[in-house]
Structures are given as structure tokens and as C-alpha cells.
Protein backbone atom coordinates (compact mmCIF):
# COMPACT_ATOMS: atom_id res chain seq x y z
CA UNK A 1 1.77 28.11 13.50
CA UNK A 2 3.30 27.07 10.05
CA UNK A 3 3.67 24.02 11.31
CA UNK A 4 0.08 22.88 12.16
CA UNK A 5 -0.82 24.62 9.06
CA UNK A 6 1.63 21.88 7.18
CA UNK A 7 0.55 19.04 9.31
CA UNK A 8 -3.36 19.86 8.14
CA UNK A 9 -2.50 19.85 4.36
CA UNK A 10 0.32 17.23 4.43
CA UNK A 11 -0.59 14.57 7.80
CA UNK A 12 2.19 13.39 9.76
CA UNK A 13 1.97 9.52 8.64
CA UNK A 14 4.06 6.50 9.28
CA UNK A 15 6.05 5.84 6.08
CA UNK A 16 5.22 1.67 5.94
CA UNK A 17 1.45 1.81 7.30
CA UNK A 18 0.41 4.68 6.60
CA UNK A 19 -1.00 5.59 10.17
CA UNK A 20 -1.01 8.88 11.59
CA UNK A 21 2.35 9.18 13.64
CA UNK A 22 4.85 12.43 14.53
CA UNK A 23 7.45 9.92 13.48
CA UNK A 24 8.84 8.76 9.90
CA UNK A 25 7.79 5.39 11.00
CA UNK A 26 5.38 4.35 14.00
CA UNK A 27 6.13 2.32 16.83
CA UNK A 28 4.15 -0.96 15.92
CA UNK A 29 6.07 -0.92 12.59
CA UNK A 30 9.47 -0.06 14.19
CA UNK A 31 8.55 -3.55 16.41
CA UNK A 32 7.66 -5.03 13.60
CA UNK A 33 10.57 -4.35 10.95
CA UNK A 34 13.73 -4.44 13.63
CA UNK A 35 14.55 -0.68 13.03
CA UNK A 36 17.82 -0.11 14.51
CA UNK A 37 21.16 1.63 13.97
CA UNK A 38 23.80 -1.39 12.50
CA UNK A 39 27.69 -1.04 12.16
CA UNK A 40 29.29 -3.06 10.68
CA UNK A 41 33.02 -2.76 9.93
CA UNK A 42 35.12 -4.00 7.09
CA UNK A 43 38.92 -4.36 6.05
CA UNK A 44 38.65 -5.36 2.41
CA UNK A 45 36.52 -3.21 1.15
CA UNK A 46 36.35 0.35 -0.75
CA UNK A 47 35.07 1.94 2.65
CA UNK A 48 35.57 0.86 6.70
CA UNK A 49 32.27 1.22 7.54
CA UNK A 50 28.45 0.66 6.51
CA UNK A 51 25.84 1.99 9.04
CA UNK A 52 21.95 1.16 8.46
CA UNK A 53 19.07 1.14 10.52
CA UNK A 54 17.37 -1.92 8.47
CA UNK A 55 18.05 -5.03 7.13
CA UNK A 56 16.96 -5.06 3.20
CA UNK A 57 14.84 -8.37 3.84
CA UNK A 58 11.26 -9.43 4.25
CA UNK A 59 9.04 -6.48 4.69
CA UNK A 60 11.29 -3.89 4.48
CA UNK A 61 12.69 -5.62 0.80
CA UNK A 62 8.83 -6.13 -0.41
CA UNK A 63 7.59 -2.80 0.71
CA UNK A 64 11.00 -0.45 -1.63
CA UNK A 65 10.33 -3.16 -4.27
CA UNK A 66 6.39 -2.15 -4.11
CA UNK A 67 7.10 1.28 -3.58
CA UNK A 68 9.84 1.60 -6.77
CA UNK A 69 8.07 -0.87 -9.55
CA UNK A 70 4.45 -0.86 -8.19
CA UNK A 71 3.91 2.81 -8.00
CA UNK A 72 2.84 2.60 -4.62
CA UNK A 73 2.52 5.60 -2.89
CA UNK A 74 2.92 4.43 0.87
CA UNK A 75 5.87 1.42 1.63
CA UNK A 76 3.25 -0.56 2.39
């Protein structure tokens, strides 16, 4: 009951389009941003691993820079 209650006040949107979604991010933008879970692995480095889900290029790079210096309230 709380929860519909939530989802009235705050809407269950996609965090780059801004569409309603159940997700954090819908499926067209998951398509179109290559969400995925990365590994990669390293020997020389401070720590073995670095997991991510996306690359910080194109879109994804435009929308944090938007979202941190342009005061915009959706990543889009």
C-alpha cells in the first residue's frame, strides 16, 4: 500500500529519459546506451578489479556532465 502511495507522489521514471518505467533506466535507453555489467581485470594497479555497467562516453558522458554542471534534473 505504501508503495503505490510513493509511486503517486514520487513516479517511477527512467533516470536518462525521463519516461515512466519500474526500472532505474528503461529498456529503449538500456538499447540505446550499451548498459551492461564490464570486468575488467588488472595487475598493475592499486586494485584487481573494476566492474561497471557503462562506458563513460557519448551519451552516458554528456548526460553526468549535464546533470553535474547544468543543473539538470533528469540525465537527459
Amino acid at each position: 500500500m505504501l508503495d503505490k502511495v510513493l509511486d503517486l507522489i514520487f513516479p517511477p521514471v527512467c533516470g536518462f529519459c525521463g519516461k515512466l518505467c519500474k526500472d532505474w533506466v528503461c529498456d529503449e535507453c538500456v538499447h540505446k546506451l550499451n548498459v551492461d555489467l564490464k570486468v575488467e581485470n588488472y595487475k598493475d594497479k592499486y586494485f584487481n578489479k573494476h566492474i561497471y555497467i557503462m562506458d563513460y562516453k557519448k551519451a552516458v558522458r554528456t548526460s553526468i556532465l549535464k546533470y553535474k554542471f547544468d543543473r539538470k534534473i533528469i540525465y537527459v
